[in-house]
Every structure is written in structure tokens, then in C-alpha cells.
N, C-alpha and C. Protein backbone atom coordinates (compact mmCIF):
# COMPACT_ATOMS: atom_id res chain seq x y z
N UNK A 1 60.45 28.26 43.12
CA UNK A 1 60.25 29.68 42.91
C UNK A 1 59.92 29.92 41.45
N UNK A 2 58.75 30.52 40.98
CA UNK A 2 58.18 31.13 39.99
C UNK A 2 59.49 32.07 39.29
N UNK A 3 60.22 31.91 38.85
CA UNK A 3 60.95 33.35 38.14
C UNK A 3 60.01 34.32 37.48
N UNK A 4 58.76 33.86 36.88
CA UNK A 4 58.13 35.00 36.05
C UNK A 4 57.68 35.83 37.50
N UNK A 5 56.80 35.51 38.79
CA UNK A 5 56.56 36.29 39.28
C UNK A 5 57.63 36.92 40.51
N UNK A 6 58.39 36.13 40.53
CA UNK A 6 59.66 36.90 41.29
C UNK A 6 60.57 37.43 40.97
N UNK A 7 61.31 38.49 40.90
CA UNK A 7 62.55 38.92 40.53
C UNK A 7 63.46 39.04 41.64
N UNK A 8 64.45 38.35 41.49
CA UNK A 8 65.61 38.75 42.65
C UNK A 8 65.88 40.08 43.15
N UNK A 9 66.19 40.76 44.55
CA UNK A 9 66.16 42.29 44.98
C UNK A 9 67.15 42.13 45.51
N UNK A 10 67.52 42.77 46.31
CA UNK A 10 68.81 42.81 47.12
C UNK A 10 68.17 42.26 48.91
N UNK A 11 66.84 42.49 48.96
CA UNK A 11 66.79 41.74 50.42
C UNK A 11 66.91 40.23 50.10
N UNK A 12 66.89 39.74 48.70
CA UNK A 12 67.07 38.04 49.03
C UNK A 12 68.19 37.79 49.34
N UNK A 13 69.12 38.96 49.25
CA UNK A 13 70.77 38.43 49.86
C UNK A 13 71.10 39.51 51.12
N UNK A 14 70.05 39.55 51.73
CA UNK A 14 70.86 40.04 53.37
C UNK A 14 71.39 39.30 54.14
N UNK A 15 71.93 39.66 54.82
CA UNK A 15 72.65 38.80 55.94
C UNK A 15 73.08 39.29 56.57
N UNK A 16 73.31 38.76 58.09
CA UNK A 16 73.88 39.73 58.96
C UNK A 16 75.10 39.77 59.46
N UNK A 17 75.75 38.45 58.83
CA UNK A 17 77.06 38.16 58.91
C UNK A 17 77.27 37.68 57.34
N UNK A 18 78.68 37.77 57.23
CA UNK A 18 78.55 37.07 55.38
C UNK A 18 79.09 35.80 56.03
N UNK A 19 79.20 34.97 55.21
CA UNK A 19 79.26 33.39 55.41
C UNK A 19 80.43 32.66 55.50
N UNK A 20 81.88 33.30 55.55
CA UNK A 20 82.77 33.64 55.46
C UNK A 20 83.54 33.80 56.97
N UNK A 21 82.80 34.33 57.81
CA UNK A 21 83.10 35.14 59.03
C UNK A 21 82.61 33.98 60.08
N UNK A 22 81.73 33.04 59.31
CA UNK A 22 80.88 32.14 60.20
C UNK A 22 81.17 30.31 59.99
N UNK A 23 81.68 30.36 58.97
CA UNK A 23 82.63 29.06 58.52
C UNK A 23 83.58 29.14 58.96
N UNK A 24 84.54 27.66 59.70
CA UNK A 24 85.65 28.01 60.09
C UNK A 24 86.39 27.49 59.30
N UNK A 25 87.89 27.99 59.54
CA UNK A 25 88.59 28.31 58.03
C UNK A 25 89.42 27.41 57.40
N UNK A 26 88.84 25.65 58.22
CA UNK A 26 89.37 24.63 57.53
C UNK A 26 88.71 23.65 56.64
N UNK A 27 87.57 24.33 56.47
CA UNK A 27 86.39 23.84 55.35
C UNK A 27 86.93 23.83 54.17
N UNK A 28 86.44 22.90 53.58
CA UNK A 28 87.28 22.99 51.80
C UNK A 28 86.68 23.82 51.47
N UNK A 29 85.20 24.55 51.97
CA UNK A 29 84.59 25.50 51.26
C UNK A 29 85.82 26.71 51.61
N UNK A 30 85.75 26.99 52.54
CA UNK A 30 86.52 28.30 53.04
C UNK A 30 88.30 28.38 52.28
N UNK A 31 88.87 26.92 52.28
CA UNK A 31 89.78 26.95 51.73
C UNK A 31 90.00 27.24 50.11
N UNK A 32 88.68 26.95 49.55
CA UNK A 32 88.79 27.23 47.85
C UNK A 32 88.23 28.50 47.96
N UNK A 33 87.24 29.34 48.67
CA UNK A 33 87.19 30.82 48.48
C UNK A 33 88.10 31.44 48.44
N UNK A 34 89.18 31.23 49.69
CA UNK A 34 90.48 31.30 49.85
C UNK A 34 91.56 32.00 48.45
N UNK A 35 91.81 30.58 47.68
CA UNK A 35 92.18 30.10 47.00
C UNK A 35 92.09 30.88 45.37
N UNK A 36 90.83 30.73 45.67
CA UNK A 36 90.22 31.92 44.23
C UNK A 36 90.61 33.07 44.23
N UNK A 37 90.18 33.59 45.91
CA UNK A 37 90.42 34.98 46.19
C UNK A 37 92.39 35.33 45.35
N UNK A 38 93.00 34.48 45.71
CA UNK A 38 94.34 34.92 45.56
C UNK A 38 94.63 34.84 43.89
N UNK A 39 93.94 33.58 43.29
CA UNK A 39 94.41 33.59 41.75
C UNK A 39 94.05 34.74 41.13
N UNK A 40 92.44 34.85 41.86
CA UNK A 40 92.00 36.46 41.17
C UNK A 40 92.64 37.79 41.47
N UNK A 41 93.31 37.96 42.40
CA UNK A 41 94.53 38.91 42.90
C UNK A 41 95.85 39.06 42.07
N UNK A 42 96.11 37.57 41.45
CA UNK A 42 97.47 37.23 41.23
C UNK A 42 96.91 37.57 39.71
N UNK A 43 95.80 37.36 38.97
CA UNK A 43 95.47 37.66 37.58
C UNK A 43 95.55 39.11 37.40
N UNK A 44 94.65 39.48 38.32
CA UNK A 44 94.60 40.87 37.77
C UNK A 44 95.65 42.29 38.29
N UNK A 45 96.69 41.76 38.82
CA UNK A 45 98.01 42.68 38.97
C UNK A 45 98.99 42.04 38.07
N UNK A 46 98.72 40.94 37.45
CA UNK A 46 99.40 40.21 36.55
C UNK A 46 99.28 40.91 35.28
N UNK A 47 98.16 41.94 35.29
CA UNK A 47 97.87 42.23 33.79
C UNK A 47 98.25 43.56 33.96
N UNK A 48 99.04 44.04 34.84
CA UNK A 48 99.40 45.26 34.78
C UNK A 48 98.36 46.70 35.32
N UNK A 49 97.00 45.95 36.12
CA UNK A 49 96.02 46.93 35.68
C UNK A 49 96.25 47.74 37.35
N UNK A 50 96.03 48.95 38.03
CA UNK A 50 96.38 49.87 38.64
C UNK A 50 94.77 49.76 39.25
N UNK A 51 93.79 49.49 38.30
CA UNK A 51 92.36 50.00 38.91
C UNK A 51 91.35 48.63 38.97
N UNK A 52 90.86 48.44 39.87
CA UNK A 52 90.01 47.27 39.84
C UNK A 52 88.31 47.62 40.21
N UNK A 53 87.43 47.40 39.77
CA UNK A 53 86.25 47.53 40.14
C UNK A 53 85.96 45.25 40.20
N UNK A 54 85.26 45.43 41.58
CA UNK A 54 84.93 44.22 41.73
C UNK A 54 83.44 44.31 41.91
N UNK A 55 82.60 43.66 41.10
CA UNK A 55 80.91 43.16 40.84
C UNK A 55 80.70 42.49 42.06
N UNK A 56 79.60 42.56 43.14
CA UNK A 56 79.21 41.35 43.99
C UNK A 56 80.21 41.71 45.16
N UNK A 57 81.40 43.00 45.64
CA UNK A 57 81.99 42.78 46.43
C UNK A 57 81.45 41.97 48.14
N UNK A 58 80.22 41.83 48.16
CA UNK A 58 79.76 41.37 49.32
C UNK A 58 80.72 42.38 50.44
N UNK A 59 81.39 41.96 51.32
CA UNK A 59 81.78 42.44 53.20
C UNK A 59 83.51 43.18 52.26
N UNK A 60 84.12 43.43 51.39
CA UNK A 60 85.25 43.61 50.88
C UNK A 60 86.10 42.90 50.91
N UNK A 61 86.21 41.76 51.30
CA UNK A 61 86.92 40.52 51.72
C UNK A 61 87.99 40.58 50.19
N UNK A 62 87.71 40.45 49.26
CA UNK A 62 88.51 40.46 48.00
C UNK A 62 89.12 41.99 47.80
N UNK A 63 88.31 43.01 47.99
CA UNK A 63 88.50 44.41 47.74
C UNK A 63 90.10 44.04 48.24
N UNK A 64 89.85 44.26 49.95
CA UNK A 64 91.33 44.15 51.00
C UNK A 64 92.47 43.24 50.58
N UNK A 65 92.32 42.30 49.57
CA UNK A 65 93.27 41.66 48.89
C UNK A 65 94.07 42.64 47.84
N UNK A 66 92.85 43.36 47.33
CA UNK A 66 93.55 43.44 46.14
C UNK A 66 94.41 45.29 46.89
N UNK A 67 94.19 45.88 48.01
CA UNK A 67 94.42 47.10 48.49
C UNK A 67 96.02 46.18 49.16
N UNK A 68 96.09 45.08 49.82
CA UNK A 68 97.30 44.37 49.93
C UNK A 68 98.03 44.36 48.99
N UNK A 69 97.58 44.14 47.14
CA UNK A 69 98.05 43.54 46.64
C UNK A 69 98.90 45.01 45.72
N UNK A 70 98.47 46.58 46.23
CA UNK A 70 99.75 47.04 45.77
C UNK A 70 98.63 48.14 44.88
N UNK A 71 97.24 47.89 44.58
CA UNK A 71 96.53 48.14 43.29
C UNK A 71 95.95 49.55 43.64
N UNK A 72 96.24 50.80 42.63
CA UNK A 72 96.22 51.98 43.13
C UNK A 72 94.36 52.25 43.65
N UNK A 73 93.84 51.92 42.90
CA UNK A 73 91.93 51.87 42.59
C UNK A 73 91.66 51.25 43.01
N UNK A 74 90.39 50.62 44.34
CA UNK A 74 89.73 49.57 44.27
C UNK A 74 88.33 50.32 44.82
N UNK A 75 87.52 49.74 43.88
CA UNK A 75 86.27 49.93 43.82
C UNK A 75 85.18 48.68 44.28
N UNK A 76 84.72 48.63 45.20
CA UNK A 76 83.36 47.45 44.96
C UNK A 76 82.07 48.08 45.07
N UNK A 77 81.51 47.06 44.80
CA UNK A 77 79.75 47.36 44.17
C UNK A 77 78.98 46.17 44.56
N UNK A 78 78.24 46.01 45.60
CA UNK A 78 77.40 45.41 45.59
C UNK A 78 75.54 45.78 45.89
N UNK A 79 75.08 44.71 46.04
CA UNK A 79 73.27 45.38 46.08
C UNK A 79 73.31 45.42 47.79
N UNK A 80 73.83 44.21 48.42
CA UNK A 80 73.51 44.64 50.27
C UNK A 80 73.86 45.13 51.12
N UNK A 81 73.14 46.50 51.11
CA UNK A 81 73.45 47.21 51.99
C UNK A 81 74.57 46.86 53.07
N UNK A 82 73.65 45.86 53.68
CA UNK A 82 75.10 45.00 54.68
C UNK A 82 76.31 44.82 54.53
N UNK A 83 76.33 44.20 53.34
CA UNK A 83 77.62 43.90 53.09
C UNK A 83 78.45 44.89 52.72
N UNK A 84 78.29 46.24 51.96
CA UNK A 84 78.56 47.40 52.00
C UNK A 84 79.25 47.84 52.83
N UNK A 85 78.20 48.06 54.15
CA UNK A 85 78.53 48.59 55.29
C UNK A 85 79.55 48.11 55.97
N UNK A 86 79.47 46.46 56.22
CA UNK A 86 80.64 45.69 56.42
C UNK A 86 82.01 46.09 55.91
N UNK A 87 81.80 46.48 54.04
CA UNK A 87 82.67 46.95 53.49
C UNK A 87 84.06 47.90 53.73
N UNK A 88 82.59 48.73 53.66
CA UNK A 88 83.36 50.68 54.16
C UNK A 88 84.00 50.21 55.85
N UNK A 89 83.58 49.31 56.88
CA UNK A 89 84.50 49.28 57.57
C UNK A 89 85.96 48.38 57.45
N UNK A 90 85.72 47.39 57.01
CA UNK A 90 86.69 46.06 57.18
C UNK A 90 88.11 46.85 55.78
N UNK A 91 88.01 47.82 55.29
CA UNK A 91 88.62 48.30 53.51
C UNK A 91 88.04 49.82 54.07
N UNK A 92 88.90 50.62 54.21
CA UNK A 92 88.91 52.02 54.39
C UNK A 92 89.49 52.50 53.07
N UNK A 93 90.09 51.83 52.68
CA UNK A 93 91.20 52.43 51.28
C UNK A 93 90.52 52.29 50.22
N UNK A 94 89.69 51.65 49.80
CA UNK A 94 88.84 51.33 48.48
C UNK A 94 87.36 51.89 48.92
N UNK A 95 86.97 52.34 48.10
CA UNK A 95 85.62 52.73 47.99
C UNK A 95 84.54 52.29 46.97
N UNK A 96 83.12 52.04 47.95
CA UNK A 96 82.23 51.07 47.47
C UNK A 96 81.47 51.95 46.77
N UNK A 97 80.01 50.99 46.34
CA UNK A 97 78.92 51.82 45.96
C UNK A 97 77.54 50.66 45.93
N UNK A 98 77.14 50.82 46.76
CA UNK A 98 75.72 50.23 47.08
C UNK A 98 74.59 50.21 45.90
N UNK A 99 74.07 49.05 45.37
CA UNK A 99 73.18 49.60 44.13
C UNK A 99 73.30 48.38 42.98
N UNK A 100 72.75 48.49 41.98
CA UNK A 100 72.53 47.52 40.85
C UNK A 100 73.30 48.11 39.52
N UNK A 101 74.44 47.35 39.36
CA UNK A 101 75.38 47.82 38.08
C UNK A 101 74.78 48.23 36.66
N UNK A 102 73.37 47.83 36.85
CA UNK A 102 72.69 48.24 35.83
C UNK A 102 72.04 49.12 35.91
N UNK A 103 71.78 49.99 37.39
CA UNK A 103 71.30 51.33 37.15
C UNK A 103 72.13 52.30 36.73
N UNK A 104 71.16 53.69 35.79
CA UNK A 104 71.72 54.88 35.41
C UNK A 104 72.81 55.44 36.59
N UNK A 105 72.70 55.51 37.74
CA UNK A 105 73.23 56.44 38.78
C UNK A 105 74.92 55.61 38.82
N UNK A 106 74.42 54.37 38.85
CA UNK A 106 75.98 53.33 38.79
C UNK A 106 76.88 53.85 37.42
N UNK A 107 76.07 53.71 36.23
CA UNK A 107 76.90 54.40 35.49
C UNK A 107 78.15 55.57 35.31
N UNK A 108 76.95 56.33 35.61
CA UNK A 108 77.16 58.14 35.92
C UNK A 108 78.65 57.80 36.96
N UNK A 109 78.39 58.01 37.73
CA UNK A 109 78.91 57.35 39.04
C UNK A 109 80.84 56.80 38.80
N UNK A 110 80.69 55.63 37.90
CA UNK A 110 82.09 54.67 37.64
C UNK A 110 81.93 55.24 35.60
N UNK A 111 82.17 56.61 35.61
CA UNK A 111 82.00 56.10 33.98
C UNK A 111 83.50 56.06 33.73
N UNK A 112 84.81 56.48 33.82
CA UNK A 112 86.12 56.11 33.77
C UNK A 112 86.16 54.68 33.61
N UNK A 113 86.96 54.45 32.87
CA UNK A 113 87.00 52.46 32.95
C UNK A 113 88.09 51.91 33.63
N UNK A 114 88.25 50.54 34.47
CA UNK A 114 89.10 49.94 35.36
C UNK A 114 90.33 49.21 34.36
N UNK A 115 91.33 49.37 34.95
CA UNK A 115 92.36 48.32 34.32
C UNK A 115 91.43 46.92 34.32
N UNK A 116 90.85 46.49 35.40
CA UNK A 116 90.56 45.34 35.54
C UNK A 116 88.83 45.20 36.50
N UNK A 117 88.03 44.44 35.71
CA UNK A 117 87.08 43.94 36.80
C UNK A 117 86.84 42.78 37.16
N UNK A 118 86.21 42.77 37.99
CA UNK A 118 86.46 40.92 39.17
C UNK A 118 84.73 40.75 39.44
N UNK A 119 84.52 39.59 39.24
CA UNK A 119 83.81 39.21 39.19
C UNK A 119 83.76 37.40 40.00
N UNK A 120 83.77 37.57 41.16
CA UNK A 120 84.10 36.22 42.20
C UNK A 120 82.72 35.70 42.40
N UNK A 121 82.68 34.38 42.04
CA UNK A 121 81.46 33.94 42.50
C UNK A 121 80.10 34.60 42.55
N UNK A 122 79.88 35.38 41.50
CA UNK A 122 78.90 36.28 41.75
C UNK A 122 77.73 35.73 40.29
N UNK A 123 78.59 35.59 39.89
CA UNK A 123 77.04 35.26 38.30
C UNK A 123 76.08 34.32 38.39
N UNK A 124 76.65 32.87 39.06
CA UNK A 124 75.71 32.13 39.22
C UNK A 124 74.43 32.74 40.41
N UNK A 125 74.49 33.59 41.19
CA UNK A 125 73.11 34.43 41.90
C UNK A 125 72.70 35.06 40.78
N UNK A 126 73.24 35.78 39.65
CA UNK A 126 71.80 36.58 38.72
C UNK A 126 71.15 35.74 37.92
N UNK A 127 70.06 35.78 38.10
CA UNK A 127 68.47 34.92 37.03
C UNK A 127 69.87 35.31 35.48
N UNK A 128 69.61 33.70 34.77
CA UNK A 128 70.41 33.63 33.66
C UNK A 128 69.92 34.49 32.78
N UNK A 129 68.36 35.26 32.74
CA UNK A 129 67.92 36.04 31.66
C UNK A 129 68.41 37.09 31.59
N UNK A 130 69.18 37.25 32.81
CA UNK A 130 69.59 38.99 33.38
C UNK A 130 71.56 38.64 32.92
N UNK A 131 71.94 37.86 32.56
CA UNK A 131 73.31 37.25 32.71
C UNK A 131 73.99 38.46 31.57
N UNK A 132 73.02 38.38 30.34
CA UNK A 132 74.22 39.18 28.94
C UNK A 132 74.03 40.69 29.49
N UNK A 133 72.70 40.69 30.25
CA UNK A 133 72.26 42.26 30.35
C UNK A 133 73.66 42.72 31.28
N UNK A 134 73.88 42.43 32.00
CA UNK A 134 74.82 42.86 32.91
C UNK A 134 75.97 42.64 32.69
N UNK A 135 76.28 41.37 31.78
CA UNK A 135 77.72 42.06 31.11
C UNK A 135 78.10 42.79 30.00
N UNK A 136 76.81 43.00 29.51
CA UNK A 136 77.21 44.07 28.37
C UNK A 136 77.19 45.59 28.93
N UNK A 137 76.40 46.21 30.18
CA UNK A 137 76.42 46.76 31.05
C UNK A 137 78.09 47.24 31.65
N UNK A 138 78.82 46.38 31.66
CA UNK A 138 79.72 46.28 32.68
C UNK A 138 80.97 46.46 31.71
N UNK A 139 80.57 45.77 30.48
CA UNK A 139 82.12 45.97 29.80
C UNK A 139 82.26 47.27 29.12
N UNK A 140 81.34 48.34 28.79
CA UNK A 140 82.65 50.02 28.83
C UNK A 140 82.99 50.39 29.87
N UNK A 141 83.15 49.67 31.61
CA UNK A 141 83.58 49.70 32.28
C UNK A 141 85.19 49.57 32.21
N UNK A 142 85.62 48.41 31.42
CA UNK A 142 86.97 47.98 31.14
C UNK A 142 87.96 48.76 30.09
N UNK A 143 88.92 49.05 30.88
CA UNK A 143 89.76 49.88 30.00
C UNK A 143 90.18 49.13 28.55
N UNK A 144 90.29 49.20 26.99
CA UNK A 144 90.64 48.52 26.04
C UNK A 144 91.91 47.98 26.65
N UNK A 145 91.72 46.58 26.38
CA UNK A 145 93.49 45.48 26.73
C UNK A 145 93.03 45.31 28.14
N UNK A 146 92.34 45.66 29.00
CA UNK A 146 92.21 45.40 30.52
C UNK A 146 91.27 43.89 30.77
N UNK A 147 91.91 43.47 31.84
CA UNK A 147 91.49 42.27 32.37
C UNK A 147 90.12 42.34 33.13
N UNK A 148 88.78 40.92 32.57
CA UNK A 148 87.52 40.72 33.34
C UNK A 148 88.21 39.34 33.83
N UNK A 149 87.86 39.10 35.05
CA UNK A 149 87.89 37.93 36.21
C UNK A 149 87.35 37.62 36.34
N UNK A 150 86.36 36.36 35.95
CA UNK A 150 85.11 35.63 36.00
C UNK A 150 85.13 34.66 36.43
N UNK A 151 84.62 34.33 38.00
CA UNK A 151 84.62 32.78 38.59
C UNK A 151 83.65 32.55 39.09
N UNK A 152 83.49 30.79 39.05
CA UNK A 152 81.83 30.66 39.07
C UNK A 152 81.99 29.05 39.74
N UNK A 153 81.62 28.68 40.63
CA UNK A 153 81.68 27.45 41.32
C UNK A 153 80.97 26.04 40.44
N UNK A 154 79.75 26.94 39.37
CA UNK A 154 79.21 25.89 38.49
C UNK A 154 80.43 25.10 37.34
């Protein structure tokens, strides 16, 4: 794939099931998603933070951890539609927002900042040129002293 003439959109990550739902759940893959999912749960109520916005929530699968885990706020954000939708059903208690963290409307939208944001397996999918843009984007998101969660399989 050309990166100059392609840019990643949100239809390169549709799906009609997330991948998760379709692995069964004694895969080492499924067991270290697992796994992450909880350290990143256990970090960021560890830091005291009440509000979480999670980057990349895909189906809410992490959101519903962290709505288990006691946390007054949970916010996710991802680009597929699908997974969204998946979202708003599977996590009634947290509320999403469909869209690119780097648009104006996302801003507007989350401008209050989170005790904490999560970021699961999600960076290695953005083109590395787009990598500082979106976290410099993302951090007046974070309340000063509040916890970013950054995990990456690379």
C-alpha cells in the first residue's frame, strides 16, 4: 500500500463482528487482550481518576470494564460506525462518540478533561505520520496529574 496515495478512513476498519466475539476465548491472543484489558482498568482507577475517555473504543468491550470497575465517566470514541453501534448497545452507561479525535466537532464535543485516557491497542493502526498529531490533539483532554494508558502489541 502506497501511504502517499492512501490515507486510512474508517471503512478500512469495518467489521461486522469485532474479532473478539469471533475468537474463542482460549487463544493466547484472546487471553492477553484479556489481560491488558484488566491492567488498564486496574491503572487507571489506581490513579484515582472518576472519568475515563478511551481512544479506539471499538464494540465497548474495555468501556464495560471500566463502568464494572466503579468509574463515574466513561466515554469512548471510535471512527466505526459499527463498532459504535455495537457500543451504545453492549455499555448503556457510558457514552460514545463516533468520529476522528482530531476533528473540530470531537473537540467542541469532550472539551472538559478526563481523570484518565486509555488508549488499548489502538496506535499501532494510525499511519506513524499521524502518531504526534493525535496525541498532541488528545492531551488537553487530560485533567493536570491525570493518567494516559498506552498499549501497543509492537
Amino acid at each position: 500500500m502506497n501511504r502517499e496515495k492512501h490515507r486510512l478512513t474508517a471503512e478500512d476498519y469495518s467489521y461486522v463482528l469485532p474479532d473478539h466475539w469471533i475468537i474463542p476465548e482460549e487463544t493466547i491472543w484472546e487471553i492477553m487482550r484479556q489481560a491488558y484489558a484488566r491492567r488498564v482498568v486496574e491503572l487507571v482507577k489506581g490513579s484515582g481518576a472518576r472519568s475515563v475517555l478511551e481512544i479506539g473504543c471499538g464494540d465497548g468491550w474495555n468501556c464495560c470494564q471500566f463502568v464494572e470497575a466503579g468509574l463515574e465517566k466513561i466515554v469512548g470514541v471510535d471512527w466505526s460506525r459499527n463498532g459504535i453501534d455495537h457500543a451504545r448497545r453492549m455499555v448503556p452507561k457510558a457514552e460514545f462518540y463516533c468520529g476522528d479525535t482530531r476533528d473540530e466537532d470531537f473537540m467542541r464535543k469532550f472539551s472538559k478533561p478526563f481523570g484518565a485516557l486509555a488508549m488499548v491497542e489502538v496506535i499501532e493502526h494510525i499511519p506513524p505520520e499521524d502518531c504526534v498529531a493525535v496525541l498532541q490533539n488528545l492531551l488537553p483532554l487530560l485533567e493536570p496529574g491525570g493518567r494516559f494508558v498506552l498499549t501497543t502489541p509492537s
